[in-house]
Protein backbone atom coordinates (compact mmCIF):
# COMPACT_ATOMS: atom_id res chain seq x y z
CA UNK A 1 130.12 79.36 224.01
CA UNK A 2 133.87 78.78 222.68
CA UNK A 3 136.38 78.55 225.31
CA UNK A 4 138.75 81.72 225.16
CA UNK A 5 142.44 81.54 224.39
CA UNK A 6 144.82 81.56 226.78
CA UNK A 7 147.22 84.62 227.09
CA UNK A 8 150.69 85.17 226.61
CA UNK A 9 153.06 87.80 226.11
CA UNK A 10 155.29 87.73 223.58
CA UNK A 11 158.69 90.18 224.20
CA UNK A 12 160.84 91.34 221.33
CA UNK A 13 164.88 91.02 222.00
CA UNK A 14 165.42 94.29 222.59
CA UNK A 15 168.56 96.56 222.98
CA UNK A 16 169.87 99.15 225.71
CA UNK A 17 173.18 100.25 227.26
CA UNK A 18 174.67 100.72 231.33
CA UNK A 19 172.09 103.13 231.92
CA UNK A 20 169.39 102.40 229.05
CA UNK A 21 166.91 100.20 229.56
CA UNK A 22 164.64 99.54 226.23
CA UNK A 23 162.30 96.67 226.16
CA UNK A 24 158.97 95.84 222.98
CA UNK A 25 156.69 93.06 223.04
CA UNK A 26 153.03 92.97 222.98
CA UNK A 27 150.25 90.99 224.46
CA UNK A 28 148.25 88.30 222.51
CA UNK A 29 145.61 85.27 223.26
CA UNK A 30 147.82 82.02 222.71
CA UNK A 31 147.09 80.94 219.43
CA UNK A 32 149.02 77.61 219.82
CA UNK A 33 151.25 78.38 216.89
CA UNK A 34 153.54 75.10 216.41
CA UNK A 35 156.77 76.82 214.00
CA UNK A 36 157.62 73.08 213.05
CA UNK A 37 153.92 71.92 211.92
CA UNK A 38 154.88 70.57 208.56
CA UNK A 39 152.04 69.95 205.65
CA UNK A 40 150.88 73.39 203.61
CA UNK A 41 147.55 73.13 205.26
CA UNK A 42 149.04 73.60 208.77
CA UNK A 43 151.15 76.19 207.68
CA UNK A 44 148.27 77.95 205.93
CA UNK A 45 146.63 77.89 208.97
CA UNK A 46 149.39 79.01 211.33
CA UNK A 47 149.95 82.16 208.99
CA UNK A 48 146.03 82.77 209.54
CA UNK A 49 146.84 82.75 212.79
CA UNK A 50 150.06 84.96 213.05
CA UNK A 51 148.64 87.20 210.80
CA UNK A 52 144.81 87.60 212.72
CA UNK A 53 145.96 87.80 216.27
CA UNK A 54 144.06 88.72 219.45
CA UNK A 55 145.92 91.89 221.41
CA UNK A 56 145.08 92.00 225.12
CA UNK A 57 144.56 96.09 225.11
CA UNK A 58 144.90 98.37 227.82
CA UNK A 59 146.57 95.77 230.25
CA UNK A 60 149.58 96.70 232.68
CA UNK A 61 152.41 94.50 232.87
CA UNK A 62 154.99 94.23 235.20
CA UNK A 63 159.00 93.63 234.03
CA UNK A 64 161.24 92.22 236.79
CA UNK A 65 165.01 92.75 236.67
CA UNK A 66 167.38 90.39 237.74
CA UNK A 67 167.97 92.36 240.65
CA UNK A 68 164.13 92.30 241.11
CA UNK A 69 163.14 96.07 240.43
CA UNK A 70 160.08 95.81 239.02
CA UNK A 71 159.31 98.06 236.20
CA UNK A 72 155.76 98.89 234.47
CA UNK A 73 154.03 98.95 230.67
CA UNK A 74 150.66 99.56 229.47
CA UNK A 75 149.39 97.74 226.24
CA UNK A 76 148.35 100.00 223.95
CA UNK A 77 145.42 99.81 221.07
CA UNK A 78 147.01 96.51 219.11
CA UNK A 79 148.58 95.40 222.08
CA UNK A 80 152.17 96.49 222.37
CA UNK A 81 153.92 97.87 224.47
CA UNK A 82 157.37 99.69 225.51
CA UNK A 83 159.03 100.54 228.44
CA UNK A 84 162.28 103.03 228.00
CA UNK A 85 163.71 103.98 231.22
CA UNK A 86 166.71 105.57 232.77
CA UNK A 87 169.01 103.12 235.10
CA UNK A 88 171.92 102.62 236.74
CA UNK A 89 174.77 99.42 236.51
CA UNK A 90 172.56 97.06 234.05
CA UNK A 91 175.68 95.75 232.12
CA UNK A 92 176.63 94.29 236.03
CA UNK A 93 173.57 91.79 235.37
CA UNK A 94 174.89 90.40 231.61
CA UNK A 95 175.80 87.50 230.81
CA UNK A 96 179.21 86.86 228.57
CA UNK A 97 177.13 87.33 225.39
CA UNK A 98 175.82 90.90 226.65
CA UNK A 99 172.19 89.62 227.21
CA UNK A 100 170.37 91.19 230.07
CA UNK A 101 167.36 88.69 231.43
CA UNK A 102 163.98 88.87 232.87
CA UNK A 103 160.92 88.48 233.17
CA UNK A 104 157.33 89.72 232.44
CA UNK A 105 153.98 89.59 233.68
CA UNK A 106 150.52 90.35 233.57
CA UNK A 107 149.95 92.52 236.65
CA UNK A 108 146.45 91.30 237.41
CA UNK A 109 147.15 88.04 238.76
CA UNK A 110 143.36 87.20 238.13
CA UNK A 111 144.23 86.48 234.43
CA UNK A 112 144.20 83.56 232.73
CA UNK A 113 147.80 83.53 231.38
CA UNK A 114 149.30 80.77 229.09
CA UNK A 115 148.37 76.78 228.66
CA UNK A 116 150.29 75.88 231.85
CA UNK A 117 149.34 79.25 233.36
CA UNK A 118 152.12 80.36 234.14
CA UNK A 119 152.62 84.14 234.36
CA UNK A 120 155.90 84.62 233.70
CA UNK A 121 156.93 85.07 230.22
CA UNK A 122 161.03 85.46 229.34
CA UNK A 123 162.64 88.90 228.08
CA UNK A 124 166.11 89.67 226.84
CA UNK A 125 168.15 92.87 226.49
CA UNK A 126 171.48 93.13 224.29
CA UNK A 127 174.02 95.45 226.48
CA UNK A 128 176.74 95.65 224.02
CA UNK A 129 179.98 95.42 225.38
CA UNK A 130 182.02 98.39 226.48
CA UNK A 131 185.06 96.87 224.20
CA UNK A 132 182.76 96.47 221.44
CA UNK A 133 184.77 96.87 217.64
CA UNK A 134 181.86 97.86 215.94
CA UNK A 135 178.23 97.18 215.48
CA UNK A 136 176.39 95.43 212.65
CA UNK A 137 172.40 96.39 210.70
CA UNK A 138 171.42 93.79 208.44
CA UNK A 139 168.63 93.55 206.42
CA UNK A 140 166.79 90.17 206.77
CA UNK A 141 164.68 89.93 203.23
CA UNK A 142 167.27 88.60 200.17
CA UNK A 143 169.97 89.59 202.39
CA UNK A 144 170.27 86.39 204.81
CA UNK A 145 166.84 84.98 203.69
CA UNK A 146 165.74 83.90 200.08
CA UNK A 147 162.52 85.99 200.07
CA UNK A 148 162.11 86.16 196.43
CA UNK A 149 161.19 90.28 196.54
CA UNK A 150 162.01 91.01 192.94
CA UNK A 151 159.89 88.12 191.73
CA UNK A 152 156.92 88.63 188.67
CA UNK A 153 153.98 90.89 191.24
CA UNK A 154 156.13 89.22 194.16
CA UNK A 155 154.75 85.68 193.78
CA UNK A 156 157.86 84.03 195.62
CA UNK A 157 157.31 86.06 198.55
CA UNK A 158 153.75 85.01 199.46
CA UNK A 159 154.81 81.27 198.76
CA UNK A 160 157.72 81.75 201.03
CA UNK A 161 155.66 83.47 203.38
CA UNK A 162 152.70 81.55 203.46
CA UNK A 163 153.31 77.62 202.41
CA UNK A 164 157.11 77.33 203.99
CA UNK A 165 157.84 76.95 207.44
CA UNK A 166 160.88 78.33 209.10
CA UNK A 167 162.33 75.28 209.40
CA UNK A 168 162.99 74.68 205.80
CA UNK A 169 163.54 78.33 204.76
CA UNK A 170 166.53 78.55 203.31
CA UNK A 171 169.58 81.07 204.19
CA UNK A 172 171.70 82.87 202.03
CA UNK A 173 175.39 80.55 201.54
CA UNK A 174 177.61 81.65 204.14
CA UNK A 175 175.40 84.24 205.72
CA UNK A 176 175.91 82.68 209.04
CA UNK A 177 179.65 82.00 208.88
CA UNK A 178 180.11 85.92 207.97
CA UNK A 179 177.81 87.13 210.83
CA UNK A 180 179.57 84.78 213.04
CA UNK A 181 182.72 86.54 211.34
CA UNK A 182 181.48 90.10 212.31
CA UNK A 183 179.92 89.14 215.54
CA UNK A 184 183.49 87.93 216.81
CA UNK A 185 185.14 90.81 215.47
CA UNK A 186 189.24 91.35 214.13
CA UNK A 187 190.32 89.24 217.03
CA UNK A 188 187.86 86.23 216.82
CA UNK A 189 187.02 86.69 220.40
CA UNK A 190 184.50 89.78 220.66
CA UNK A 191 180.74 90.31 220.65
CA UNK A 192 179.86 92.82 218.57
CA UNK A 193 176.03 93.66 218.33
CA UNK A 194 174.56 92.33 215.19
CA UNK A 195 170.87 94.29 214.74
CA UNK A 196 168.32 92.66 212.87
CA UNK A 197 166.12 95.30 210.93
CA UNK A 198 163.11 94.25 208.24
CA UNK A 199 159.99 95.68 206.35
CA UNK A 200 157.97 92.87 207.94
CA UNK A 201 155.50 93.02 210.15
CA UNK A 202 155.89 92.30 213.83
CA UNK A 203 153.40 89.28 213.22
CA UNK A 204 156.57 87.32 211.68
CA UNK A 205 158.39 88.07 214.88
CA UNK A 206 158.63 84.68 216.35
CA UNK A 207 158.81 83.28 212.59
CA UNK A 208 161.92 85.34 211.55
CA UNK A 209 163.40 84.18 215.46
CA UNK A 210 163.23 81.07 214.60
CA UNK A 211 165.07 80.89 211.46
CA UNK A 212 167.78 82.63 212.48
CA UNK A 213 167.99 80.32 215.56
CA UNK A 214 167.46 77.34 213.39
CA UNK A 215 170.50 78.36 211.04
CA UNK A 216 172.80 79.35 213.65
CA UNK A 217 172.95 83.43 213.12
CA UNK A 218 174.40 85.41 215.98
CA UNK A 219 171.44 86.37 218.57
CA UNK A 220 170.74 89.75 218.22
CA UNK A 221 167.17 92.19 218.39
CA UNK A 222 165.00 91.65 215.88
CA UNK A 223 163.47 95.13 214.96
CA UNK A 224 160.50 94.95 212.73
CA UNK A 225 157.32 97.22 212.36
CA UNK A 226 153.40 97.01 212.69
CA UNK A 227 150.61 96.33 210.04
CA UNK A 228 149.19 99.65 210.63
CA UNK A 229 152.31 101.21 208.98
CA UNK A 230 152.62 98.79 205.96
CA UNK A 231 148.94 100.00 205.22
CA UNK A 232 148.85 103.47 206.20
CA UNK A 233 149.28 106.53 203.90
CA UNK A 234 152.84 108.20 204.80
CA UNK A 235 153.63 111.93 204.37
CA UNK A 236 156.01 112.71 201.74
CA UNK A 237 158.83 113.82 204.48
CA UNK A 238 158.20 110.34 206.34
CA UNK A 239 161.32 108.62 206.36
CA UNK A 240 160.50 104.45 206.62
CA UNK A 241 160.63 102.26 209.52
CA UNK A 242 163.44 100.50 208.62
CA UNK A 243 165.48 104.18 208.87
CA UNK A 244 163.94 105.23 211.58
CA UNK A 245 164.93 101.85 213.46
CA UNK A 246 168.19 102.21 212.34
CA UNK A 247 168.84 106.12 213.75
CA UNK A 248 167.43 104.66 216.86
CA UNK A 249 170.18 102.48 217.15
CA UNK A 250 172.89 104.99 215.70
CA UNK A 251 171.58 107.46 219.09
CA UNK A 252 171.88 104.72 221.33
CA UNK A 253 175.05 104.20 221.02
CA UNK A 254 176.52 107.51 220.22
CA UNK A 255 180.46 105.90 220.46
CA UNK A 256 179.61 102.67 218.44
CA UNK A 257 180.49 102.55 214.51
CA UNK A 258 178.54 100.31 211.92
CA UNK A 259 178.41 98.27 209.33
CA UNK A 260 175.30 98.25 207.05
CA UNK A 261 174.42 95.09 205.18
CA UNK A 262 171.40 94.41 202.55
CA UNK A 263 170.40 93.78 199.17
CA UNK A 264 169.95 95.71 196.09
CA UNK A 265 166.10 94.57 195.60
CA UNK A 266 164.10 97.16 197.06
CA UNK A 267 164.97 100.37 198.84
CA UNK A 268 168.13 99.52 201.43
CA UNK A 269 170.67 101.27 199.16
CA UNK A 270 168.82 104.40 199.22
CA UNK A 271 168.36 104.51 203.12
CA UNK A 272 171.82 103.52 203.75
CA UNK A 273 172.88 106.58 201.60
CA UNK A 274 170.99 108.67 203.40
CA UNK A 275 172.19 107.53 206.68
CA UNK A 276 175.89 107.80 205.65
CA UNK A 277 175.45 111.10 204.14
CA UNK A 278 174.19 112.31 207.85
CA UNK A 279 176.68 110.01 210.03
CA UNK A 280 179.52 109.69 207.64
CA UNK A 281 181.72 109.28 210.70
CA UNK A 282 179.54 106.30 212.31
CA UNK A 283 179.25 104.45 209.30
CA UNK A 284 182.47 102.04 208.53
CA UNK A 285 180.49 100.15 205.49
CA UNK A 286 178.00 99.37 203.49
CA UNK A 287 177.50 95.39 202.09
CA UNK A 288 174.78 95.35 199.30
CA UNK A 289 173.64 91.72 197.89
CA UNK A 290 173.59 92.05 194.29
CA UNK A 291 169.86 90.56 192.88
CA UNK A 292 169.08 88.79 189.45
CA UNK A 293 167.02 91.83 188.02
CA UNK A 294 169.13 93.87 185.66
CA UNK A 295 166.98 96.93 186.13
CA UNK A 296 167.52 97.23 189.47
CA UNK A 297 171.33 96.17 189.31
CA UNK A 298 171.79 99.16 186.45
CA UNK A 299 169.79 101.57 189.01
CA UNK A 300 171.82 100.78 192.25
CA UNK A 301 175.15 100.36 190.11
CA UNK A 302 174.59 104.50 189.49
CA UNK A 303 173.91 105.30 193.03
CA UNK A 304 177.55 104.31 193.62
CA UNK A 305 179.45 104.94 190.39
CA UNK A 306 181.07 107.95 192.08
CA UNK A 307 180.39 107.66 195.73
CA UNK A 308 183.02 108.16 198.18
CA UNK A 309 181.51 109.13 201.60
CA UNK A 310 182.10 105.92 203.19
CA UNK A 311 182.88 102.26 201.24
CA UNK A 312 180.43 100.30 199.45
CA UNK A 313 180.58 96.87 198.01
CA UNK A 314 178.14 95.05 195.91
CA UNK A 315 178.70 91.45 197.01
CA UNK A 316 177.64 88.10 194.81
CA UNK A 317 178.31 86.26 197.68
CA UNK A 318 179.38 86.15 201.51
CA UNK A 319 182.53 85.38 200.26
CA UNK A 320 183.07 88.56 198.67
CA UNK A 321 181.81 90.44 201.43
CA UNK A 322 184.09 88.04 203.58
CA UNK A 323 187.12 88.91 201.86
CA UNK A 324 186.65 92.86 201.56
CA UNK A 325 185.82 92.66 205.54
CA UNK A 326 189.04 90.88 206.41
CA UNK A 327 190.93 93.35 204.25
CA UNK A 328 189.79 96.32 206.18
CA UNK A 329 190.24 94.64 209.37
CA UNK A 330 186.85 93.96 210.11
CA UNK A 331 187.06 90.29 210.85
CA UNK A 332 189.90 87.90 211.89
C-alpha cells in the first residue's frame, strides 16, 4: 500500500478592512513541491504536481486571530474554502505594512497534517491603511511577467509555464521599481494596496508568490481563479473572473480610488473599459503594456483613439508609465 501524503493547507493573501474580515485558501495532500528544483525534468514533474493536486473535501478548519477568536471554514468539493465575516477593530492587530496575521488549522486534531506535523499553517490579511492615496490592480501575465501570450498557438506560455522555474522567470524592466513607486505613494512614505489579479489558475498560486517575492514586488493578495472556470462553458452575460475580482475589490473599499495596470495582449483593455465606464469616479488610471503583435496594437489603439472617461496610457516601458505617474502626482 503507498503511504499517503501528508496535509497542508495552503492560504491565499487575502484582503479586508476595520470591520471586514476576508480570508481563501484551500486544503491539499503535501505534494513536496521544491519552487527552486532546477533541471526540466524536476520542473516537469513539479508542474504535474501543482497541476494534479489532492483537495482534502468537506473538512472544517479553524482560523485563529491574533487576539485568539477563533473563526470557522468548510472545504468545499476541490478543496477551498472562504471565510467572510463581519468584525470589529482588526486594523488594531496590523503590522506597519497593513498585514493582519494568523493562523489556520485542521479542526480534527486526529489528522495527519504536514511533514513535521505541525497543524498550524500561516495566513495573512492586507488592511489597507486609513491614509491610503490610492489603490493599485495589476495584471500579472506580460504585464510584470514575460508570459509570452501572443506567441504562434501560445507556445511561449507552456514553455514558461512548464520547463522554467520561478526562480529564473524573468520580470518586466522596472516593474518592481514602479510598484515600489506606487506602493509608497506621492510622498515616498505610504502603503498603498497593490492587488494582484490573473487568468491563472489557483494551482500557480504559490508559483506566481514566489516570483514576485523573488524579484522584490510589493506584497500584496494574489487573486487568481479555479480550473473549473478556465474549462467551463460561460453564459454570454458572464463577465470574467478577472472583472469580477476586480469589482470585489472596488466594493470593498467603497472610499479607495485605483489605478489599473496590464497589457494589450489579451482582454485587460476591454475589462478595464468596462469598469471605468461604471466607476468613472473610482478609477484614477489605466497603464496598458504595449505587445509586439501589430494586430492587436491597431485593435487596442481604436479602443482609445477618442476616449476620455478617465486617462489611459499605452506604456513601452515602466519608464513611461513612471513618468506619466509622477506627472499626475501619483508617485514621488
Amino acid at each position: 500500500m503507498f503511504k499517503k501524503d501528508a496535509l497542508q493547507i495552503i492560504t491565499f493573501h487575502s484582503y479586508g478592512s476595520d470591520n471586514h474580515f476576508y480570508l481563501r485558501g484551500r486544503a491539499l495532500e503535501d505534494e513536496s513541491i521544491d519552487l527552486e528544483d532546477k533541471g526540466w525534468f524536476k520542473l516537469l514533474i513539479n508542474t504535474f504536481k501543482r497541476f494534479e493536486s489532492d483537495e482534502v473535501k468537506h473538512v472544517e478548519l479553524n482560523l485563529r486571530l491574533p487576539n485568539n477568536q477563533v473563526l470557522t471554514a468548510k472545504t468545499d468539493n476541490n478543496g477551498y474554502f472562504k471565510c467572510e465575516e463581519q468584525l470589529e477593530n482588526l486594523s488594531a492587530f496590523t503590522n506597519e505594512e497593513g498585514l493582519l496575521q494568523l493562523v489556520v488549522s485542521y479542526s480534527d486534531v486526529n489528522i495527519k497534517r504536514n511533514i513535521t506535523n505541525d497543524n498550524r499553517f500561516p495566513a495573512e490579511i492586507l488592511i489597507p491603511a486609513e491614509d491610503s492615496e490610492f489603490g493599485v490592480i495589476s495584471d500579472i501575465d506580460d504585464t510584470i511577467l514575460h508570459t509570452g501570450v501572443v506567441s504562434l498557438l501560445k507556445w511561449r506560455v507552456l514553455v514558461n509555464t512548464f520547463l522554467k522555474g520561478a526562480f529564473n522567470r524573468i520580470p518586466l524592466k522596472g516593474a518592481a521599481k514602479f510598484y515600489h513607486g506606487l506602493h509608497r505613494g506621492s510622498s515616498g512614505e505610504k502603503t498603498n494596496p497593490i492587488f494582484y489579479v490573473s487568468h491563472s489558475p489557483w494551482n500557480m498560486y504559490r508559483y506566481l508568490e514566489y516570483f514576485l517575492k523573488a524579484n522584490d514586488f510589493p506584497k500584496g493578495p494574489i487573486l487568481l481563479r479555479s480550473m473549473g472556470n478556465i474549462f467551463s462553458k460561460k453564459n454570454l452575460d458572464e463577465k470574467p473572473q478577472k472583472q469580477k475580482e476586480i469589482i470585489h475589490i472596488l466594493n470593498a473599499y467603497p472610499n479607495l480610488k485605483f489605478i489599473l495596470i496590464g497589457d494589450a495582449g489579451e482582454h485587460d483593455a476591454d475589462i478595464y473599459i468596462e469598469i471605468a465606464e461604471t466607476h468613472p469616479d473610482r478609477i484614477l488610471a489605466i497603464y496598458l503594456r504595449t505587445v509586439k503583435h501589430k494586430k492587436k496594437m491597431l485593435r487596442i489603439s481604436g479602443l482609445f483613439d477618442n476616449y476620455k472617461t478617465v486617462p489611459v496610457l499605452l506604456v513601452e516601458s515602466s519608464k513611461h508609465a513612471e513618468q506619466h505617474a509622477r506627472a499626475h502626482g501619483f508617485i514621488k
